[in-house]
Protein backbone atom coordinates (compact mmCIF):
# COMPACT_ATOMS: atom_id res chain seq x y z
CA UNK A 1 -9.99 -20.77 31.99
CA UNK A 2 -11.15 -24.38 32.78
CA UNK A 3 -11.29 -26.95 30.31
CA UNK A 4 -14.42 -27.51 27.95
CA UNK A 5 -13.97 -30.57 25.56
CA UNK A 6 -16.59 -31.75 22.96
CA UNK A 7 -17.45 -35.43 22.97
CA UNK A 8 -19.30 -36.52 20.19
CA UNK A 9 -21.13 -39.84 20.68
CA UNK A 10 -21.66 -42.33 17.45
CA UNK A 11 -25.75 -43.46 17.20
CA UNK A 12 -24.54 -46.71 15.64
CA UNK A 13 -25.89 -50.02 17.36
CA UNK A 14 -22.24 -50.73 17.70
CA UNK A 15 -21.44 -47.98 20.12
CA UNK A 16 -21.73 -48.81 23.71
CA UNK A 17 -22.43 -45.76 25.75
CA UNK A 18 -22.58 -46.83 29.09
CA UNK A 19 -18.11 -46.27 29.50
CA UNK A 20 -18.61 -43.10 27.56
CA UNK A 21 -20.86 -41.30 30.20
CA UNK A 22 -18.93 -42.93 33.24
CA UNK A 23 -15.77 -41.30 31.89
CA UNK A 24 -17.92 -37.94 31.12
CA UNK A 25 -19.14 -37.84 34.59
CA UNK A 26 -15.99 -38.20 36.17
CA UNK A 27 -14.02 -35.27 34.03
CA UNK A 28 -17.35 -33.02 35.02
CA UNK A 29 -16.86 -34.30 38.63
CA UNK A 30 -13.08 -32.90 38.42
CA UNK A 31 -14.56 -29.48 36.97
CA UNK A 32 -13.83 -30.16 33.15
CA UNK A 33 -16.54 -28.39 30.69
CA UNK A 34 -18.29 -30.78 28.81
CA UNK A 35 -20.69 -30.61 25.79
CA UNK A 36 -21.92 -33.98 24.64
CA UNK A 37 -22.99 -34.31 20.95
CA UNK A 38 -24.78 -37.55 19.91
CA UNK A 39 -25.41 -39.05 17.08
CA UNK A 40 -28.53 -41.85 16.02
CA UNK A 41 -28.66 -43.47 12.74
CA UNK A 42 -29.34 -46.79 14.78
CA UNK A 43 -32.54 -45.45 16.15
CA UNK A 44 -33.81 -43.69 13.41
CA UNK A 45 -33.37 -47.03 11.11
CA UNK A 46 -35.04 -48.97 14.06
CA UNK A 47 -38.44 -46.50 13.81
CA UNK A 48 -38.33 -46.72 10.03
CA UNK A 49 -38.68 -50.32 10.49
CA UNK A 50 -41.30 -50.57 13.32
CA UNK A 51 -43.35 -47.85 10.86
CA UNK A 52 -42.36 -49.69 7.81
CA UNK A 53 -41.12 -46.75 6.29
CA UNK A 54 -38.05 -47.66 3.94
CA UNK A 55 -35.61 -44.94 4.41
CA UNK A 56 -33.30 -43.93 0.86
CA UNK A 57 -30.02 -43.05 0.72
CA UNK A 58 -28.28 -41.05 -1.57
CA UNK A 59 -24.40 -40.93 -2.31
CA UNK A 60 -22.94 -37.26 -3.28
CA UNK A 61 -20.04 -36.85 -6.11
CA UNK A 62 -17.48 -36.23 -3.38
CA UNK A 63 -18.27 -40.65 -2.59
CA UNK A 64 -20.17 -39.73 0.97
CA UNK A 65 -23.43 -41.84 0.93
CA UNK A 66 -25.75 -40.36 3.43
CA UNK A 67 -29.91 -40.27 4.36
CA UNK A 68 -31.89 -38.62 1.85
CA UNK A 69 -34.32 -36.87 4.34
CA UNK A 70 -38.00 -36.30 3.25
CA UNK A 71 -40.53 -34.46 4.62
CA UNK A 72 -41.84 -38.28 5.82
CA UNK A 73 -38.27 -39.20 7.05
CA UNK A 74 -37.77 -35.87 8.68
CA UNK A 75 -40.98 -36.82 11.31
CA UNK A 76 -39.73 -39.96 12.15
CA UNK A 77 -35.94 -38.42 12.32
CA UNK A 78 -37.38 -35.75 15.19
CA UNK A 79 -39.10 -38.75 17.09
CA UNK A 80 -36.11 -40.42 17.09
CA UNK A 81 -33.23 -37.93 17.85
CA UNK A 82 -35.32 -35.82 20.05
CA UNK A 83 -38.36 -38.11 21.91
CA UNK A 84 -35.60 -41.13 22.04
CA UNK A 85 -32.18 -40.82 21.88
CA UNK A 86 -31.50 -37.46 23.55
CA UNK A 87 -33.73 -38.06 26.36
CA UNK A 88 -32.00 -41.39 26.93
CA UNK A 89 -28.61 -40.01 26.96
CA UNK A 90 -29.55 -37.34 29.15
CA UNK A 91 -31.40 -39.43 31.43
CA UNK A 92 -28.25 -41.79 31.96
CA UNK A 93 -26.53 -38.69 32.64
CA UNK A 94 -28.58 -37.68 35.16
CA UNK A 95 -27.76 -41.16 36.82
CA UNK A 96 -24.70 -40.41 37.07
CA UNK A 97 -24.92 -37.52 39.10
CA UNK A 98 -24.71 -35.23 35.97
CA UNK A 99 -27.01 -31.76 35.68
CA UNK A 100 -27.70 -32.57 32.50
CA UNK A 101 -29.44 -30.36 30.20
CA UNK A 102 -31.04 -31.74 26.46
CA UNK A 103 -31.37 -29.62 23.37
CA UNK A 104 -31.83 -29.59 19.72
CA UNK A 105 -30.29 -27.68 17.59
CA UNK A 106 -33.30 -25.60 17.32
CA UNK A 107 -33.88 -24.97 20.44
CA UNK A 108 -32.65 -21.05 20.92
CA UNK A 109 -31.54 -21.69 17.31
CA UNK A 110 -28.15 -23.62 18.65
CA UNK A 111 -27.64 -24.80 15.55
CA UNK A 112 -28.32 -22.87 12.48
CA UNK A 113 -27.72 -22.55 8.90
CA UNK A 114 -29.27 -22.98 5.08
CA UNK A 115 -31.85 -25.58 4.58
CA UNK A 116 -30.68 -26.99 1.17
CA UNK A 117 -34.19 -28.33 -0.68
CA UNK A 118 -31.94 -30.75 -3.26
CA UNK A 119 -29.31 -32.79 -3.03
CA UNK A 120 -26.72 -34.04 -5.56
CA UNK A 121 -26.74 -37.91 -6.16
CA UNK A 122 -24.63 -40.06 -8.14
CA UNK A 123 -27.21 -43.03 -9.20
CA UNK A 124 -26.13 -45.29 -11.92
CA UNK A 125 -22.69 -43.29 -12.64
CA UNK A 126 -24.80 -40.00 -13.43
CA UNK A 127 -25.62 -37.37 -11.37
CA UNK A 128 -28.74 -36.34 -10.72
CA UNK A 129 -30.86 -33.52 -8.86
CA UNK A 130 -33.02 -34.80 -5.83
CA UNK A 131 -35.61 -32.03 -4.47
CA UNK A 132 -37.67 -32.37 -1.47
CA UNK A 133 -34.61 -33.00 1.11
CA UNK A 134 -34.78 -31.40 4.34
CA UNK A 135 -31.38 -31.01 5.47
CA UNK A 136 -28.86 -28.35 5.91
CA UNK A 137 -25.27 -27.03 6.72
CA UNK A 138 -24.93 -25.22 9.61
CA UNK A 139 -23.55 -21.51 9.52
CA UNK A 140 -23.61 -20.48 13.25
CA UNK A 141 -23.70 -21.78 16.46
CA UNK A 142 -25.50 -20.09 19.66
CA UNK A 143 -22.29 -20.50 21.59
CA UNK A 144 -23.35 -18.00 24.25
CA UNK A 145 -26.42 -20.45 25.34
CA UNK A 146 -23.91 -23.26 25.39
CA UNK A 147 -21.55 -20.84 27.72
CA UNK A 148 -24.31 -19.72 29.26
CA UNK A 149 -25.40 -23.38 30.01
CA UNK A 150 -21.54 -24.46 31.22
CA UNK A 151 -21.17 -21.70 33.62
CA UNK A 152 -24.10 -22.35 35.39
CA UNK A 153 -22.26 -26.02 35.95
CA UNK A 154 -24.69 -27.84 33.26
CA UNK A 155 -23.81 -30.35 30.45
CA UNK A 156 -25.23 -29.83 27.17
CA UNK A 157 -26.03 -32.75 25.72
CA UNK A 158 -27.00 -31.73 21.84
CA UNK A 159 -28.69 -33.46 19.07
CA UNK A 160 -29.86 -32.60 15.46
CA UNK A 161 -32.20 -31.56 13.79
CA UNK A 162 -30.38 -28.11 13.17
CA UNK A 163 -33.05 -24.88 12.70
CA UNK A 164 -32.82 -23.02 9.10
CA UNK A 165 -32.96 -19.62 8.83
CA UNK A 166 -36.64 -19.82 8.06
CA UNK A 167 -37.96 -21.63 11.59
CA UNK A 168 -37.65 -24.93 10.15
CA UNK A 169 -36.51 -28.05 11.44
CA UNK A 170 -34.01 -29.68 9.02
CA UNK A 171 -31.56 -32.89 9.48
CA UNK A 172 -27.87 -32.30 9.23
CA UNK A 173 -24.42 -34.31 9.94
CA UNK A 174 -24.26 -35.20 13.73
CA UNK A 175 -20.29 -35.37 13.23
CA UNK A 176 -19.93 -31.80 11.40
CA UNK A 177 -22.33 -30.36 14.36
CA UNK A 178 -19.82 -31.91 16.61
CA UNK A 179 -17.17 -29.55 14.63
CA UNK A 180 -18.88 -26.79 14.61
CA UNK A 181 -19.85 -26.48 18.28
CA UNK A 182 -15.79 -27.39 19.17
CA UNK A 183 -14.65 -24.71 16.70
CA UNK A 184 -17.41 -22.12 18.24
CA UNK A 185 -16.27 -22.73 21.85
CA UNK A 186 -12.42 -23.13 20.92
CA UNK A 187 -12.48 -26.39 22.63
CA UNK A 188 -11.02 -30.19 22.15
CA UNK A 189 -13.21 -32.16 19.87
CA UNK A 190 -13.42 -36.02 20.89
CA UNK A 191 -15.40 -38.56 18.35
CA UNK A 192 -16.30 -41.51 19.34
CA UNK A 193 -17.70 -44.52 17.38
CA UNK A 194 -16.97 -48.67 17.02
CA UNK A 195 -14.06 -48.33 15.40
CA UNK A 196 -10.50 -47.17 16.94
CA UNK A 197 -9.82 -43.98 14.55
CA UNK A 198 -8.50 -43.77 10.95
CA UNK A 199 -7.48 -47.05 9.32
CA UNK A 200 -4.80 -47.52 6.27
CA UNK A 201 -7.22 -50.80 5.85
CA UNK A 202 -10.57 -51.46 7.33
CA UNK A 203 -10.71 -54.83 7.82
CA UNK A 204 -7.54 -54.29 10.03
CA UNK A 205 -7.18 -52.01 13.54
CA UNK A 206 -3.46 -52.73 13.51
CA UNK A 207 -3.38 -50.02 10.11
CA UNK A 208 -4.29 -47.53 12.11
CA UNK A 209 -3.03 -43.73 11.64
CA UNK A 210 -2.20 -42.03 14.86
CA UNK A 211 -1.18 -38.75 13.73
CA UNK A 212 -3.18 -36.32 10.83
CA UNK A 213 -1.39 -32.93 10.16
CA UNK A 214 -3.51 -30.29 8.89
CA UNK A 215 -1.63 -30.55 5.46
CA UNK A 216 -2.17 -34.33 5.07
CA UNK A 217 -5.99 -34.56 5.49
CA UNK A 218 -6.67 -34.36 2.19
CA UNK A 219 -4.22 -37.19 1.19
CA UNK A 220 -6.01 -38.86 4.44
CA UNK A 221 -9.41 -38.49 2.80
CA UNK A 222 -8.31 -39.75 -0.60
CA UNK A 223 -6.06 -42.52 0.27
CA UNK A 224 -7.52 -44.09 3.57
CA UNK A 225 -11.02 -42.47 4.44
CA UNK A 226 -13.89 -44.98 3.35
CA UNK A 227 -17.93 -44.66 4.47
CA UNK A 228 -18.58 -42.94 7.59
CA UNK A 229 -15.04 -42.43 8.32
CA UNK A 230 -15.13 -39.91 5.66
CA UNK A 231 -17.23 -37.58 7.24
CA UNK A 232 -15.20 -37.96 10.31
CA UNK A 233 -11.93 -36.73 8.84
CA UNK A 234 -14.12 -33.91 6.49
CA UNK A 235 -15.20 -32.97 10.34
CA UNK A 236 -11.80 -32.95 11.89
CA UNK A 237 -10.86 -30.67 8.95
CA UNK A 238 -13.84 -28.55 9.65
CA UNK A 239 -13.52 -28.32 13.41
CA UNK A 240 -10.01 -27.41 13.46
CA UNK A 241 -10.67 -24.97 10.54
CA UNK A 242 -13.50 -23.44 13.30
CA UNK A 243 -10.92 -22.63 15.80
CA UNK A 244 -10.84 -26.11 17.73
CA UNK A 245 -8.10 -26.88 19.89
CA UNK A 246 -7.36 -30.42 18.78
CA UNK A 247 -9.39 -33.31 17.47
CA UNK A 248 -9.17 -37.12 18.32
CA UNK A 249 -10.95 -39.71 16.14
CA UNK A 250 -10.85 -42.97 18.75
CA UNK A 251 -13.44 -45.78 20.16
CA UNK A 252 -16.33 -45.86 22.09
CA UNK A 253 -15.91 -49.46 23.22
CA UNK A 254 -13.26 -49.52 25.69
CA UNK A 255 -12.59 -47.90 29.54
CA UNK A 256 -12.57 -44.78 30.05
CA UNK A 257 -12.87 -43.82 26.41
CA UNK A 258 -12.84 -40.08 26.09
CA UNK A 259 -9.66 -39.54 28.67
CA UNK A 260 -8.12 -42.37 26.53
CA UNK A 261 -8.36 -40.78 23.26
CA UNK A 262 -7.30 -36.90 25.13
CA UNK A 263 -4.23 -39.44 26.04
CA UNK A 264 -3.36 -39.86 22.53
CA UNK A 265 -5.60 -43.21 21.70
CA UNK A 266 -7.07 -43.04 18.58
CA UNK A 267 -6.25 -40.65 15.41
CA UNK A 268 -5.05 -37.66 16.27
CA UNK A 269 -5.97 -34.21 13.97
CA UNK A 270 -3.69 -31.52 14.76
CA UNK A 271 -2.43 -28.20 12.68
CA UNK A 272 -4.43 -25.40 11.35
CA UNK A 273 -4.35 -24.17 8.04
């Protein structure tokens, strides 16, 4: 069976995409699979700030901080992921001689799972209960579309919102959708962002872990995992947990990123539970 690998795309300003979807087309060129998932946090800060809508964030017990999403946030969140970001991606696709194909997580319910109306925050040392979020963890993905899609020769390119179980559009971690859609087609899970993979410090790329066994992602998560990065390694966990093949945690910013990281560039989550 050919190849299908999941490249998930960071939405920070920091991430150039332009090497990203040269090295994409070139692996769908050679007849790889390929289902893009991309993030946006860049563009949906830029609308709050053209709208001047101050967006809030909220950080859970576990230490993830993340965007508290209400119902005001969750209109300018669809304008941004959907109108912007995914039409841009798949548009520079499509200039590369990709058959590109754009969709939500709610369209034909791709992405779908419990919307969760309050959140957990930790806010002065004490938890408290925030209602009125619109987000949600997805529970099952509409893998036959996305086969469906990739055996007609097409590239998904996929963006959140996710769809509840109700109709409703809800936001959701654009990393953990990446897992989920690897784990649902059994594929290899790339991530991409502006920083080279897991770091033993931060501040310094020459730290950084090459290798994660299944077994050691917790110790990963507690010892070395800090902001975003967090949710990363929480996603390799997940993905590989799914049924994933492999998952690489590497940079955006450098040639031919996503064959670079498959080579072994990057951090590298392997095992299975």
């Amino acid at each position: 069976m050919t190849e299908t690998t999941v490249v998930k795309i960071g939405g920070t300003e920091g991430v150039e995409r332009e090497a990203v979807l040269d090295d994409i087309a070139a692996r769908v060129e050679s007849g790889e699979r390929v289902v893009v998932v991309h993030g946006g946090s860049g563009a949906v800060d830029e609308l709050h700030e053209r709208l001047g809508v101050e967006p809030t964030y909220v950080e859970s017990p576990s230490g993830m901080k993340g965007r508290f999403t209400d119902e005001e946030t969750m209109e300018i969140f669809k304008m941004a992921m959907a109108g912007k970001v995914n039409t841009s991606v798949v548009e520079e696709l499509v200039s590369c001689e990709v058959d590109a194909v754009g969709l939500t997580g709610v369209d034909g319910r791709l992405l779908e799972g419990e919307h969760k109306d309050k959140v957990i925050a930790v806010e002065d040392g004490r938890k408290k209960v925030k209602r009125g979020d619109h987000s949600g963890k997805i529970e099952e993905v509409n893998d036959e579309l996305l086969s469906l899609l990739l055996d007609a020769g097409y590239t998904p390119v996929v963006g959140v919102p996710m769809v509840s179980h109700d109709g409703t559009a809800v936001n959701t971690d654009a990393d953990r959708s990446a897992a989920a859609v690897a784990g649902a087609l059994g594929a290899r899970l790339v991530v991409l962002s502006d920083i080279p993979g897991l770091l033993r410090d931060p501040d310094d790329e020459d730290t950084l872990v090459e290798t994660v066994a299944y077994d050691e992602i917790d110790d990963a998560i507690d010892e070395y995992a800090e902001g975003k990065m967090k949710k990363k390694v929480y996603a390799a966990r997940e993905a590989l947990d799914a049924g994933a093949r492999g998952v690489v945690v590497a940079s955006a910013n450098v040639e031919e990123p996503v064959t670079r990281a498959l080579d072994g560039e990057g951090t590298t989550f392997e095992g299975e539970r």
